[in-house]
Protein backbone atom coordinates (compact mmCIF):
# COMPACT_ATOMS: atom_id res chain seq x y z
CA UNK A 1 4.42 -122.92 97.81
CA UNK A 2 2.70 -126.05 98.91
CA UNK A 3 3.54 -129.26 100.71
CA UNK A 4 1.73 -132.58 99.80
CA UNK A 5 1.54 -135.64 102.50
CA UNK A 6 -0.18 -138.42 101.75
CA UNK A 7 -1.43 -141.35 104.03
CA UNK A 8 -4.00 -144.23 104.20
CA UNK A 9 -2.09 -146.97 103.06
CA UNK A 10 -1.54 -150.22 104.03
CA UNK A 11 -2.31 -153.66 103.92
CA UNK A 12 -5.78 -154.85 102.22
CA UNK A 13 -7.22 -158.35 101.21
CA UNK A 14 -8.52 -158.77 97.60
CA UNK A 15 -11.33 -156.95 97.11
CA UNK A 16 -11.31 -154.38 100.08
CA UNK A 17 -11.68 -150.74 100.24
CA UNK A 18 -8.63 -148.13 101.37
CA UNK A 19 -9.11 -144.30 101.42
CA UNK A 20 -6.24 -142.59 101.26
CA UNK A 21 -5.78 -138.66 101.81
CA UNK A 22 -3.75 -135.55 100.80
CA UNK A 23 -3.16 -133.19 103.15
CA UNK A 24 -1.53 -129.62 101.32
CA UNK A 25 0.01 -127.45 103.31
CA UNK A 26 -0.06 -123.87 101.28
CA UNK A 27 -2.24 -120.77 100.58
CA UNK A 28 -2.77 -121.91 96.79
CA UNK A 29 -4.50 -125.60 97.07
CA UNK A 30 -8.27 -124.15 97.02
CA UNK A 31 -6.69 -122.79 92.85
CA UNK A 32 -4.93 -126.19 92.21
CA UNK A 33 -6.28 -128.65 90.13
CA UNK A 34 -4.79 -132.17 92.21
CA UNK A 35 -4.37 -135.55 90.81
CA UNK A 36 -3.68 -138.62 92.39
CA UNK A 37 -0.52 -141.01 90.60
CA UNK A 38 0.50 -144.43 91.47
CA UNK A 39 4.01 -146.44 90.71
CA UNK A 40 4.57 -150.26 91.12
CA UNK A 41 7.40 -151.83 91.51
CA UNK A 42 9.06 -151.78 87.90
CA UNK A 43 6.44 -149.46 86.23
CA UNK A 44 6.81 -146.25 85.52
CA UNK A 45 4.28 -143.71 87.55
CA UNK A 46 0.85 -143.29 85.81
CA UNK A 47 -2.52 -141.44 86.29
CA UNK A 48 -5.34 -142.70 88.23
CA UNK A 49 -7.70 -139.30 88.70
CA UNK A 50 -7.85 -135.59 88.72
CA UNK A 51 -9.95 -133.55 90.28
CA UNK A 52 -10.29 -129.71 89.44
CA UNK A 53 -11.23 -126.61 91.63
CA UNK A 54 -14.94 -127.02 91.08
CA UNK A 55 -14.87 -130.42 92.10
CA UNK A 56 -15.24 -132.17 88.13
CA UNK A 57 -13.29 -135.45 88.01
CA UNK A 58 -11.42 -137.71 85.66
CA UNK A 59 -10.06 -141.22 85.92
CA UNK A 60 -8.15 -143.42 84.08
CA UNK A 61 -9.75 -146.04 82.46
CA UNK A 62 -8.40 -149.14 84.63
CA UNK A 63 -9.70 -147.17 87.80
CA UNK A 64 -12.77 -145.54 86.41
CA UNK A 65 -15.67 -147.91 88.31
CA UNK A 66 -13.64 -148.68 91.62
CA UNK A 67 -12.17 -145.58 92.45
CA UNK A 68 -13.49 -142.29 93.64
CA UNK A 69 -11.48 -138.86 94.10
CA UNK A 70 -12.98 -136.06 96.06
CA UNK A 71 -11.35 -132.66 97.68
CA UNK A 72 -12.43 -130.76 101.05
CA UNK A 73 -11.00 -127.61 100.08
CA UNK A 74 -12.04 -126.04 103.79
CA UNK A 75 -9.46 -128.83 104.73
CA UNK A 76 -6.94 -128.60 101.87
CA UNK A 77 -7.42 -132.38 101.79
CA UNK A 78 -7.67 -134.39 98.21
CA UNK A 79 -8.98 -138.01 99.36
CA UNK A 80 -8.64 -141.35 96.72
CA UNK A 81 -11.37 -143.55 97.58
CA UNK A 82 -10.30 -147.29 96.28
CA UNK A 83 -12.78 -150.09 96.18
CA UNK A 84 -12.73 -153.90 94.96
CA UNK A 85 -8.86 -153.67 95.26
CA UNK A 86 -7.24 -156.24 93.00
CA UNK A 87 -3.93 -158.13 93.10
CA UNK A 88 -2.73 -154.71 90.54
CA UNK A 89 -3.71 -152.33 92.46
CA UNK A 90 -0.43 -152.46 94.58
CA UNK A 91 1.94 -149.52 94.44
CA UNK A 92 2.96 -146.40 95.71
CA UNK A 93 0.16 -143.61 95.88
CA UNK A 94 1.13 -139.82 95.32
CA UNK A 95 -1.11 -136.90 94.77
CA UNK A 96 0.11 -133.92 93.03
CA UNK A 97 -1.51 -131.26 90.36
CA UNK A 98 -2.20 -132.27 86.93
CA UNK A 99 0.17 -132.18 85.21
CA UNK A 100 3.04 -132.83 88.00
CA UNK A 101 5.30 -130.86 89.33
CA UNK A 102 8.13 -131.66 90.67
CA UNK A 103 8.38 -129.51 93.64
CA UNK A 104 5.36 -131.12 94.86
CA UNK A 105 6.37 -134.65 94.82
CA UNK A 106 6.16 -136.42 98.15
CA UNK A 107 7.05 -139.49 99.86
CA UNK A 108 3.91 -141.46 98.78
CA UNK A 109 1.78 -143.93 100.44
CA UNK A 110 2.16 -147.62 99.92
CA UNK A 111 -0.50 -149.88 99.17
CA UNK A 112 -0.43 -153.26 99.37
CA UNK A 113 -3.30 -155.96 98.35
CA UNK A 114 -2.40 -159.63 99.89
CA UNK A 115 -4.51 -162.13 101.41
């Protein structure tokens, strides 16, 4: 079993950089592959990036050159690097494997880009 809490978010200006993290709570993280999802207001959730065991990553195109996912598995952590955040970058972050489950869903952490 494993528990997933993000946090990071908040408020940025146009342009700035946010890292948000993924703490797991469980036994089984270090053998998960993670992924981090966001949802905007009206949109339904999508992929940004994966990460496997080993540490190989994948991101969606839209996020490929700004964003950055790493993992500390000595920390069970999954951190989302964002950088040159743009007016659609808003939404509601969530980390979770790839693909989701829904046991794993958590409450998310909002992101907001306003000047």
């Amino acid at each position: 079993q494993v528990q997933l809490v993000e946090s990071g978010g908040g408020l940025v200006q146009p342009g700035g950089s946010m890292r948000l993290s993924c703490a797991a709570y469980g036994s089984i993280f270090k053998s998960l592959r993670m992924a981090w999802y966001r949802q905007a207001p009206g949109k339904e959730r999508e992929l940004v990036a994966t990460i496997t065991q080993g540490g190989s990553t994948y991101y969606a195109d839209a996020m490929k050159v700004r964003f950055t996912i790493s993992r500390d598995n000595a920390k069970n952590t999954v951190y989302l690097q964002m950088n040159s955040l743009q007016p659609e970058d808003p939404a509601v972050y969530y980390c979770n494997a790839p693909p989701p489950l829904m046991r794993y869903w958590g409450q998310g952490t909002q992101v907001t880009v306003s000047s």
